[in-house]
N, C-alpha and C. Protein backbone atom coordinates (compact mmCIF):
# COMPACT_ATOMS: atom_id res chain seq x y z
N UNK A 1 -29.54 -29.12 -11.65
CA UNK A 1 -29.36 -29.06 -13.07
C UNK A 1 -28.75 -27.70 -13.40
N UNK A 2 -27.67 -27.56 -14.28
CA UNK A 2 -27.01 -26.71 -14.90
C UNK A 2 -27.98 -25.60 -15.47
N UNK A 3 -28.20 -24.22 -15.58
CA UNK A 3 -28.66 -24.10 -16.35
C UNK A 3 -27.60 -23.88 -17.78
N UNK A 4 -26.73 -24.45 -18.02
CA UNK A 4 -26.04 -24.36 -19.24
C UNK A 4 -26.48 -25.94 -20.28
N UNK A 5 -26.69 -26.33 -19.05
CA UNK A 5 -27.58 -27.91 -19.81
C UNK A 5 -29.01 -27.20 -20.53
N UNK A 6 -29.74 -26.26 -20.13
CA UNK A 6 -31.43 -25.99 -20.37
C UNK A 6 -30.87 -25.18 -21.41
N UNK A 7 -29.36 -24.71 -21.94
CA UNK A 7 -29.68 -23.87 -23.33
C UNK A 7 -29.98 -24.36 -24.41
N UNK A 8 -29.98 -26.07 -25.06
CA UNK A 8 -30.53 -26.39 -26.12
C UNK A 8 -32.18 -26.35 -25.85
N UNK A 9 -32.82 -26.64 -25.13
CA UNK A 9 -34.44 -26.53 -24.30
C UNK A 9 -34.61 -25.13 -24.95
N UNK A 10 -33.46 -24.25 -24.26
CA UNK A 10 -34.31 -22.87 -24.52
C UNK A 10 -34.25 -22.35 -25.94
N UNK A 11 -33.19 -22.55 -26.52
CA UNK A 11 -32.90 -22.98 -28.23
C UNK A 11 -34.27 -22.89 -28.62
N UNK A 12 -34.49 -24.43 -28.35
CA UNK A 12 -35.85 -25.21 -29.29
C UNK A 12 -36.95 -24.42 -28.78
N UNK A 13 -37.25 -24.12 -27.74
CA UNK A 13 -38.43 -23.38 -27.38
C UNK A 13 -38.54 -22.22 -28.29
N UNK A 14 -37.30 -21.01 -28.38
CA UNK A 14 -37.65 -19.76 -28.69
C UNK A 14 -37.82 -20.19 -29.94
N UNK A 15 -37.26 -21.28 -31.04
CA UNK A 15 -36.93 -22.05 -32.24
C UNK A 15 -38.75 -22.03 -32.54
N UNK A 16 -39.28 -22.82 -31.57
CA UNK A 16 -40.93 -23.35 -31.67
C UNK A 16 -41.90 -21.98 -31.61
N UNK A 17 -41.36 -21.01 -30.92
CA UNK A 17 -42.34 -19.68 -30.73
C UNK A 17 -41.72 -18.95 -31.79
N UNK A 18 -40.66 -19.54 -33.08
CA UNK A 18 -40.50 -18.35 -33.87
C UNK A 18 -41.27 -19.02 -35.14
N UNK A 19 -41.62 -20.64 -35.13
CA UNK A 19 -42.59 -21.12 -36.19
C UNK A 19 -43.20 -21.07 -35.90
N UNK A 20 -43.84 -20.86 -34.51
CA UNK A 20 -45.60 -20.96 -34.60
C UNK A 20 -46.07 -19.67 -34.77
N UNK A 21 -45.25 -18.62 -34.26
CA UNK A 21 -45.83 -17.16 -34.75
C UNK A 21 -45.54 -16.69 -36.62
N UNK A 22 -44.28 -17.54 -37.37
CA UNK A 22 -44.28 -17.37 -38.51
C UNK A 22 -45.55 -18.33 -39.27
N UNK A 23 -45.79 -19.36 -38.94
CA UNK A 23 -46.72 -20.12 -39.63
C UNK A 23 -48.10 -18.96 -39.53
N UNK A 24 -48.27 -18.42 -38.72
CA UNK A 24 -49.79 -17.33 -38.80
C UNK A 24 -49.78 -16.05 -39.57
N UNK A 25 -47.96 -15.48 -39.69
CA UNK A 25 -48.12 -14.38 -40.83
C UNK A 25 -48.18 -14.88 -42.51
N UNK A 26 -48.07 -13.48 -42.84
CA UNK A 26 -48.44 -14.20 -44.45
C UNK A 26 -46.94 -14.02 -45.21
N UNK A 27 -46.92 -14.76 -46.12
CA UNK A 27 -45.91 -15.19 -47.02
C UNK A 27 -45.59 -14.28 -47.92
N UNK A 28 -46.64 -13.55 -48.60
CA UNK A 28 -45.94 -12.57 -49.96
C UNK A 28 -46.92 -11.47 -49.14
N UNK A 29 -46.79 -10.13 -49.49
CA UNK A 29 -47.49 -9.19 -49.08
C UNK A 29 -47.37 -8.28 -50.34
N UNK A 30 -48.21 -7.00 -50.42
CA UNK A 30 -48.09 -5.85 -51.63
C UNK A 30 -46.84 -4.67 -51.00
N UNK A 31 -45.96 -4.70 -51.76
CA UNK A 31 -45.19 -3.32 -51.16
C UNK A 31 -45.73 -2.38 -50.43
N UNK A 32 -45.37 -1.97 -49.48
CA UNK A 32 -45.59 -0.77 -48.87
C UNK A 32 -45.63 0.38 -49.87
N UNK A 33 -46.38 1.34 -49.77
CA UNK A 33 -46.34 2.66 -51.14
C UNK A 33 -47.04 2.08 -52.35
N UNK A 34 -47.45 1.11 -52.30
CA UNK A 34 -48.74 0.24 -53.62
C UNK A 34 -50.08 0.17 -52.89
N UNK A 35 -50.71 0.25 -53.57
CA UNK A 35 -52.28 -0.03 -53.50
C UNK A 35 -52.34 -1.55 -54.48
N UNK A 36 -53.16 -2.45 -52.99
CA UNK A 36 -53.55 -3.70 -53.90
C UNK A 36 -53.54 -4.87 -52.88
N UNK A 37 -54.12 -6.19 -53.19
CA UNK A 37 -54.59 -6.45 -52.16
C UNK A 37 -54.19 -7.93 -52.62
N UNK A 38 -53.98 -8.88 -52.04
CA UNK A 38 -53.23 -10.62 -52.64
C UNK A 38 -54.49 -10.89 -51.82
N UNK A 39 -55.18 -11.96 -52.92
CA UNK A 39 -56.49 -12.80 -52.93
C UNK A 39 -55.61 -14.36 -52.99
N UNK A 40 -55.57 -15.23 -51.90
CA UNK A 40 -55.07 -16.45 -52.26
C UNK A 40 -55.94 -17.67 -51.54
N UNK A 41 -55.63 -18.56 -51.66
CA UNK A 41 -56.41 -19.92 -50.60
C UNK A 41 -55.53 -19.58 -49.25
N UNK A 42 -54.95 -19.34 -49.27
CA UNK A 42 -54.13 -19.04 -47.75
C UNK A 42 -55.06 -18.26 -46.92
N UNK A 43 -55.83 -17.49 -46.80
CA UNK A 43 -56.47 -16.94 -46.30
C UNK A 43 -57.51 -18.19 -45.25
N UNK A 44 -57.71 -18.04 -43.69
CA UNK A 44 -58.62 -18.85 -43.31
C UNK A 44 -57.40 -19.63 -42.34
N UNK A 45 -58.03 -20.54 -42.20
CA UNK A 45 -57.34 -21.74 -41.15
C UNK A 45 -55.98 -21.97 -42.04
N UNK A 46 -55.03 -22.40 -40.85
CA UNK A 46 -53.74 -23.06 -41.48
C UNK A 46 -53.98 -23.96 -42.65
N UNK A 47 -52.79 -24.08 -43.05
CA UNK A 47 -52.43 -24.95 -44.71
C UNK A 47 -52.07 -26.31 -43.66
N UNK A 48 -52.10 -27.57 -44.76
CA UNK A 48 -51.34 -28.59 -44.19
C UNK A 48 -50.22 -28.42 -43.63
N UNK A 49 -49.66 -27.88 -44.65
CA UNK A 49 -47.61 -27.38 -44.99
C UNK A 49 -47.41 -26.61 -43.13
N UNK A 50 -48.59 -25.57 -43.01
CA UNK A 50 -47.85 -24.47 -42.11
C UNK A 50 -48.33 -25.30 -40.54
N UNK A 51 -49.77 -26.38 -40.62
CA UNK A 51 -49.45 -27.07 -39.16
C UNK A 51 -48.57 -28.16 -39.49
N UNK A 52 -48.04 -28.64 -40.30
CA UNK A 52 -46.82 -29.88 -40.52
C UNK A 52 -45.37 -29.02 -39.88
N UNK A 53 -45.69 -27.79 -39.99
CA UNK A 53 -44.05 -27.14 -39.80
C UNK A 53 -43.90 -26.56 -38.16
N UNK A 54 -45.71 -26.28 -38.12
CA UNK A 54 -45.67 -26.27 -36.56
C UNK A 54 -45.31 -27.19 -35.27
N UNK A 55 -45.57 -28.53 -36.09
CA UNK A 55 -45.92 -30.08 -35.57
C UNK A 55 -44.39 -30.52 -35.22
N UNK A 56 -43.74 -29.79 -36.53
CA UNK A 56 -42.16 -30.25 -36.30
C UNK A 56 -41.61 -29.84 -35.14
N UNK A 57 -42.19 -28.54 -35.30
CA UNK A 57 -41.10 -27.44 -34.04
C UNK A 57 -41.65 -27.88 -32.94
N UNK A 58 -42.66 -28.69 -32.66
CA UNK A 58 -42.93 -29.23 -30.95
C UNK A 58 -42.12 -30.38 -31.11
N UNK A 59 -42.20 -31.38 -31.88
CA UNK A 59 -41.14 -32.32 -31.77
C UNK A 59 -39.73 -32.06 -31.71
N UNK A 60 -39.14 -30.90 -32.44
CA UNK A 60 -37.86 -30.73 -32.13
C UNK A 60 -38.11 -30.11 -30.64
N UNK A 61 -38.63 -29.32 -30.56
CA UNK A 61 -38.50 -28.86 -28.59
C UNK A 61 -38.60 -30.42 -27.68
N UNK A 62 -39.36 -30.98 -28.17
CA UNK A 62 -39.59 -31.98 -27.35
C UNK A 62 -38.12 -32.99 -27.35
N UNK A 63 -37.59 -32.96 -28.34
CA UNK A 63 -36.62 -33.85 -28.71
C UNK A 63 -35.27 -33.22 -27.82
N UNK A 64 -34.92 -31.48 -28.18
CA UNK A 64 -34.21 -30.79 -27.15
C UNK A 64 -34.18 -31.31 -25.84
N UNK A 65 -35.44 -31.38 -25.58
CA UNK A 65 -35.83 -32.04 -23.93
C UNK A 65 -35.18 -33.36 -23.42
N UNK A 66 -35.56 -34.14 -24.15
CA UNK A 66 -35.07 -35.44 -24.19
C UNK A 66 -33.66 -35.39 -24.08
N UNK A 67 -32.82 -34.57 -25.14
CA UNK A 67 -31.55 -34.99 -24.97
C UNK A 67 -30.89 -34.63 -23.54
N UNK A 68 -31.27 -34.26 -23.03
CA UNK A 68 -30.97 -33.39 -21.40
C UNK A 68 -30.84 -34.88 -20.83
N UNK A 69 -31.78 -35.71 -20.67
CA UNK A 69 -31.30 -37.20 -20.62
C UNK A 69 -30.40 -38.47 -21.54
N UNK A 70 -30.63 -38.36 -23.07
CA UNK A 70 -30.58 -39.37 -23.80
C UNK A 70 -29.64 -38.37 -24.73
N UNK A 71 -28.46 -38.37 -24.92
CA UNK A 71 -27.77 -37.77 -26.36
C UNK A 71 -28.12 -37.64 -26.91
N UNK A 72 -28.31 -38.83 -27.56
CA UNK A 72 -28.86 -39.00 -29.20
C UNK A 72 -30.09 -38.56 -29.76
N UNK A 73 -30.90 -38.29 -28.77
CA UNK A 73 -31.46 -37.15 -29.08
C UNK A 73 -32.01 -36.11 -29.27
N UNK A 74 -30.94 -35.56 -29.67
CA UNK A 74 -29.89 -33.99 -29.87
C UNK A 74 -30.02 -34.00 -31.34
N UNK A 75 -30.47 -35.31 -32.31
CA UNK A 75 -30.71 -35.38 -33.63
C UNK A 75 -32.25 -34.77 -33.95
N UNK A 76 -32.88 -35.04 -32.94
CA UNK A 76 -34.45 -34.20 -33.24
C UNK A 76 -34.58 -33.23 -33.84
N UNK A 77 -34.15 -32.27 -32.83
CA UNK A 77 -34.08 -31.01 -32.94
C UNK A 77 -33.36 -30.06 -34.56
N UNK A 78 -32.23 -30.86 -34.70
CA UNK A 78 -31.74 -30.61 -35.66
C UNK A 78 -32.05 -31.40 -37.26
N UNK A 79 -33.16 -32.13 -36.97
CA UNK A 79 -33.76 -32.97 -38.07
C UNK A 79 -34.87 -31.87 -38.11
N UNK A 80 -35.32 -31.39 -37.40
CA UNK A 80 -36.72 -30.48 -37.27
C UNK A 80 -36.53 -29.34 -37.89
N UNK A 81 -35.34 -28.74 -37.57
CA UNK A 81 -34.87 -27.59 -37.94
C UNK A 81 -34.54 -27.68 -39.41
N UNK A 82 -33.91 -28.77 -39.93
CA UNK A 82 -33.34 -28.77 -40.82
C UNK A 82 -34.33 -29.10 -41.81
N UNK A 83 -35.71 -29.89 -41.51
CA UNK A 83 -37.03 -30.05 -42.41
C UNK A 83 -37.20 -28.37 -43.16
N UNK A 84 -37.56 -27.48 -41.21
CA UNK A 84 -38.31 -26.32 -41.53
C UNK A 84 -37.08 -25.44 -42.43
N UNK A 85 -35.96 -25.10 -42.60
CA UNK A 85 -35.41 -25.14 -43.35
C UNK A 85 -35.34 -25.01 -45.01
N UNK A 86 -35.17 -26.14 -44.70
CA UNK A 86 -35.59 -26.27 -46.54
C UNK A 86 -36.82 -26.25 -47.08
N UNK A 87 -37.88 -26.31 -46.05
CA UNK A 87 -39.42 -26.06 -46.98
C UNK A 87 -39.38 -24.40 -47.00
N UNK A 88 -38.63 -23.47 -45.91
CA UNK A 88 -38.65 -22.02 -46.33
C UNK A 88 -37.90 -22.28 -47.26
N UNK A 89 -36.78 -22.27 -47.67
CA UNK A 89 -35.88 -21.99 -48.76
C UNK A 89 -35.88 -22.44 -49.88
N UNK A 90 -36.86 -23.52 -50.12
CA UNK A 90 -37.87 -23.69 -51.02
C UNK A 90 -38.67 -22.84 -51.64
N UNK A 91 -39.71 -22.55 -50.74
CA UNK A 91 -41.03 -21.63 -50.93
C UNK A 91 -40.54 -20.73 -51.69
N UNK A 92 -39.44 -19.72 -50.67
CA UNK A 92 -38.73 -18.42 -51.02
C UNK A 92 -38.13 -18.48 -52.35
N UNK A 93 -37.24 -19.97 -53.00
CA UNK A 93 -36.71 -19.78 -54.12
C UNK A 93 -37.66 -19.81 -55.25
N UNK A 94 -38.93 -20.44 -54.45
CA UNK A 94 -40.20 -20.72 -55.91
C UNK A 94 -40.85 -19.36 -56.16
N UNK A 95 -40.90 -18.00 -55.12
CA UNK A 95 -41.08 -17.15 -55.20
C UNK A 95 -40.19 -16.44 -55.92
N UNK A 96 -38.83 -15.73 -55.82
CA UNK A 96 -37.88 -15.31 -56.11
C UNK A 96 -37.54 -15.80 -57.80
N UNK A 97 -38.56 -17.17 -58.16
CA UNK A 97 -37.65 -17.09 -59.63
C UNK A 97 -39.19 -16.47 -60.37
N UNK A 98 -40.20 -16.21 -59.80
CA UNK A 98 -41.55 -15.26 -60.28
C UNK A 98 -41.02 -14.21 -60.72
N UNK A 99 -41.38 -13.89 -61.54
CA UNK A 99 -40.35 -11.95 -62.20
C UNK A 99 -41.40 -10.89 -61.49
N UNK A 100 -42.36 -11.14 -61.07
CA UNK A 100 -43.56 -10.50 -60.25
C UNK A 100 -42.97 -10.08 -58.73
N UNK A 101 -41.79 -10.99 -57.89
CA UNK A 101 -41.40 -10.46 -56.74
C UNK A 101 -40.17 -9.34 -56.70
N UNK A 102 -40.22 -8.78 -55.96
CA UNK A 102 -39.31 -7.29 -55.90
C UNK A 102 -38.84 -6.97 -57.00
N UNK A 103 -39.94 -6.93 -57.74
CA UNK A 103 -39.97 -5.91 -59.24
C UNK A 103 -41.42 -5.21 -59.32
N UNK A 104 -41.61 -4.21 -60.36
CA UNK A 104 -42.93 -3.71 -60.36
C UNK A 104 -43.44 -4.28 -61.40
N UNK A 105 -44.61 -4.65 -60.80
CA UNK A 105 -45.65 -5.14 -62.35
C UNK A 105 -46.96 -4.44 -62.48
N UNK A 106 -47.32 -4.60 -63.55
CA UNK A 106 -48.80 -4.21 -63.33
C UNK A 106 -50.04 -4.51 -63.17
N UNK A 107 -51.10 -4.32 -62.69
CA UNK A 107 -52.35 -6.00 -62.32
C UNK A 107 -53.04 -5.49 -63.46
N UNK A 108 -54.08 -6.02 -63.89
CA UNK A 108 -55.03 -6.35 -64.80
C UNK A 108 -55.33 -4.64 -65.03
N UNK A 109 -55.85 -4.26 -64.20
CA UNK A 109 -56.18 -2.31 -63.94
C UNK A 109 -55.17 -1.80 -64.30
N UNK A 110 -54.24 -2.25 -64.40
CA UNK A 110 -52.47 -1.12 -65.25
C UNK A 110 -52.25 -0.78 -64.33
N UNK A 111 -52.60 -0.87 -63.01
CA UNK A 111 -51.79 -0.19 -61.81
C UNK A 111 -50.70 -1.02 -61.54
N UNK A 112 -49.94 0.22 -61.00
CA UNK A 112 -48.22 -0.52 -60.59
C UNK A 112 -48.37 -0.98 -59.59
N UNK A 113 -47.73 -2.35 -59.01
CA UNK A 113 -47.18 -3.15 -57.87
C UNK A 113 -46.58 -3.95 -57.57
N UNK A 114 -46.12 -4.27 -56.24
CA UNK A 114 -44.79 -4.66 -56.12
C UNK A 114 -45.35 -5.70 -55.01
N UNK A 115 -44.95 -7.11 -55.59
CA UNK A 115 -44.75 -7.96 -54.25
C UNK A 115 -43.74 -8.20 -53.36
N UNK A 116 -43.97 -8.57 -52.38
CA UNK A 116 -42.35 -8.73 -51.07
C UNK A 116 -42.58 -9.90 -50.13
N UNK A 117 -42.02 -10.15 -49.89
CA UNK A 117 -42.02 -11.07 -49.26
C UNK A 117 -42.50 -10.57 -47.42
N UNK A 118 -43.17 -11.20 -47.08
CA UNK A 118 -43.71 -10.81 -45.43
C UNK A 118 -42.95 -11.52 -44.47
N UNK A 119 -43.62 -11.60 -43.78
CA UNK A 119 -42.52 -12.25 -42.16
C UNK A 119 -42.87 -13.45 -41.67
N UNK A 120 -43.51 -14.35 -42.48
CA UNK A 120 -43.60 -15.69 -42.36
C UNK A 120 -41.97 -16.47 -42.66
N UNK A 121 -41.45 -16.07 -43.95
CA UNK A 121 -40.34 -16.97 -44.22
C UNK A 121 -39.06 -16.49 -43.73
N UNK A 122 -39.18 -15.12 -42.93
CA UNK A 122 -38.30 -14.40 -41.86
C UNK A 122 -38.06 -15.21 -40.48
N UNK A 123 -39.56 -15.48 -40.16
CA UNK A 123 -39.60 -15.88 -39.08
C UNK A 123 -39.31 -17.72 -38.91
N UNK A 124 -39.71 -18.24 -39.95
CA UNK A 124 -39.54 -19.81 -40.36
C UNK A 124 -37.84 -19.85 -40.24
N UNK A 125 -37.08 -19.22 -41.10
CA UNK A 125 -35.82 -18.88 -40.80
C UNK A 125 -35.20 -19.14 -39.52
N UNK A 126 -35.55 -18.44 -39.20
CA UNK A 126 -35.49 -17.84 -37.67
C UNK A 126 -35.48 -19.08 -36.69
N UNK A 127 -36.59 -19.49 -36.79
CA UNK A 127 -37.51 -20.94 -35.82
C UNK A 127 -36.46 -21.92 -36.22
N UNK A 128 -36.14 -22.24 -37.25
CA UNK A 128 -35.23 -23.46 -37.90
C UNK A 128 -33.77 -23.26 -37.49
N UNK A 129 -33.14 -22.36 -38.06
CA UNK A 129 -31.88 -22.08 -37.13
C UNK A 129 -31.73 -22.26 -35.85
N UNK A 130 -33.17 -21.83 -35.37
CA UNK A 130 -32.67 -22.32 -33.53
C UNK A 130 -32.73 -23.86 -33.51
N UNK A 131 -34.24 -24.61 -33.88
CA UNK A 131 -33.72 -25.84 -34.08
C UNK A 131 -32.68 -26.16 -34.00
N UNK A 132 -32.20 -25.62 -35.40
CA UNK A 132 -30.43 -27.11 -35.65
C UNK A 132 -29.73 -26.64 -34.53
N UNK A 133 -30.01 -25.26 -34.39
CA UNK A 133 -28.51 -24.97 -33.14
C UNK A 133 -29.31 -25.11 -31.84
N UNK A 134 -30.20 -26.01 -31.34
CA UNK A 134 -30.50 -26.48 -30.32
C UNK A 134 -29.88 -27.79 -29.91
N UNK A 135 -30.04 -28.47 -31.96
CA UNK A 135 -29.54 -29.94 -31.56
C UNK A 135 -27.89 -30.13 -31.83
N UNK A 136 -27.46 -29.00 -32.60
CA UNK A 136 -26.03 -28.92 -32.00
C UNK A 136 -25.18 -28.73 -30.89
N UNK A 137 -25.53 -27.53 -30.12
CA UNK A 137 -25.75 -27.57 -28.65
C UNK A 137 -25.78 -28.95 -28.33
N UNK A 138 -27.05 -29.25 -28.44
CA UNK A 138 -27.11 -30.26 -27.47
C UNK A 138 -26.35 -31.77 -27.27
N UNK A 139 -26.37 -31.97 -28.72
CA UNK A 139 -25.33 -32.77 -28.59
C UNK A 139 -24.26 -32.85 -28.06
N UNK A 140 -23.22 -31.70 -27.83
CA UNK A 140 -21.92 -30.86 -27.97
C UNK A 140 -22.01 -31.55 -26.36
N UNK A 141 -22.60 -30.51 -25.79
CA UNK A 141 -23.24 -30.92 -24.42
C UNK A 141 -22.87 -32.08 -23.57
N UNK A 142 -22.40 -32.18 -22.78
CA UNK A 142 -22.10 -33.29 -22.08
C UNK A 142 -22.36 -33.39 -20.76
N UNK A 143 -22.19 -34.70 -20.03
CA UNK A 143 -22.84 -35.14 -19.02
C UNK A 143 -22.24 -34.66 -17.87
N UNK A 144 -22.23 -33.74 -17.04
CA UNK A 144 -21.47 -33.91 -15.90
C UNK A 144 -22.07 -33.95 -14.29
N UNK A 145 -21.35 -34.25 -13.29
CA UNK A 145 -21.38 -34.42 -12.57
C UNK A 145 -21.31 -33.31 -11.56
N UNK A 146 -22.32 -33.17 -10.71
CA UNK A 146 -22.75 -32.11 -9.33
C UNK A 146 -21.83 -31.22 -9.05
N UNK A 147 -20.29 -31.54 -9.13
CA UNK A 147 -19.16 -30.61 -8.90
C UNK A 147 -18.79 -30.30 -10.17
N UNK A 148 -19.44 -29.82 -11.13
CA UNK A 148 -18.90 -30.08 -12.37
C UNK A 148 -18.04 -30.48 -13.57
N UNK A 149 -17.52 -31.62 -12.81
CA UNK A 149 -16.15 -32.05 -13.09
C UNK A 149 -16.64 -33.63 -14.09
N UNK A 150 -16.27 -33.79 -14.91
CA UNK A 150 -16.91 -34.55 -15.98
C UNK A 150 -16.28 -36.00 -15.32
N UNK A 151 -17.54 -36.91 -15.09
CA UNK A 151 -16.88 -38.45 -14.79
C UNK A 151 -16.15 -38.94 -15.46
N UNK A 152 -15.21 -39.70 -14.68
CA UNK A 152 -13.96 -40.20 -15.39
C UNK A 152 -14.17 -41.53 -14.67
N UNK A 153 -13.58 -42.68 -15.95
CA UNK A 153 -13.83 -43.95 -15.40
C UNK A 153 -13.18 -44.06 -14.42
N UNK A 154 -13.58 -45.25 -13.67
CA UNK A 154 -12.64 -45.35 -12.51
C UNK A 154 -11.31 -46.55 -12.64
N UNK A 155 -10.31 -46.83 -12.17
CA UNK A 155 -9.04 -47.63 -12.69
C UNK A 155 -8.96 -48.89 -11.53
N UNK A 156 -9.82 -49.26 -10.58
CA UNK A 156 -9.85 -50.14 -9.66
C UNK A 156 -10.35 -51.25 -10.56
């Protein structure tokens, strides 16, 4: 086996170790240089949302895998990616239209602070892009043969 065949595999893998380590950081954080502390339900065991996004990224790795045999699917991976995707760029835009993120506000105490965004939807980013470009790769990808010379029908 090629290893130029195992680069959608390795895609989806580093793709799966960049959601499963983003699904465990946190999502909004207090600016650095603020005093103050985000009280949310997030705190504790995963959310549905963050093992649903984990769940994906083994199926797209798994799906990467597969296509190494089966083409088609080479759509996994890039269905997986493209889920985790839009639930970050979601989240991030439902954050971003808050007038509370990367601006200063003040909490209940009149103290100044600033929310930011942390390295969960950095890293979700991150994980999803490899996705799709695992299952692009992989698709792209084609079958060849031991001398690397791509089978050609035969004319007998």
């Amino acid at each position: 086996m090629r290893t130029r065949r195992l680069a959608p595999v390795a895609l989806a893998v580093a793709g799966l170790a960049a959601v499963v380590v983003g699904v465990h950081q946190g999502l909004v954080h207090v600016a650095p240089g603020y005093e103050g502390t985000i009280q949310s339900g997030w705190d504790g065991p995963l959310s549905h949302e963050e093992r649903l996004l984990a769940r994906l990224a083994v199926v797209g790795a798994v799906g990467a895998a597969g296509a190494l045999r089966w083409r088609r699917l080479a759509v996994v991976p890039a269905a997986a990616g493209g889920v985790v995707l839009l639930y970050v760029l979601r989240a991030m835009a439902t954050y971003l239209q808050d007038p509370g993120l990367y601006t200063e506000t003040t909490t209940y105490g009149g103290d100044p602070v600033m929310f930011v965004f942390g390295a969960e939807p950095f890293l979700l980013l991150a994980g999803g892009g490899l996705l799709v470009t695992a299952g692009v790769v992989g698709w792209r990808a084609t079958t060849r043969g031991a001398g690397g010379d791509a089978a050609a029908p035969s004319s007998a």
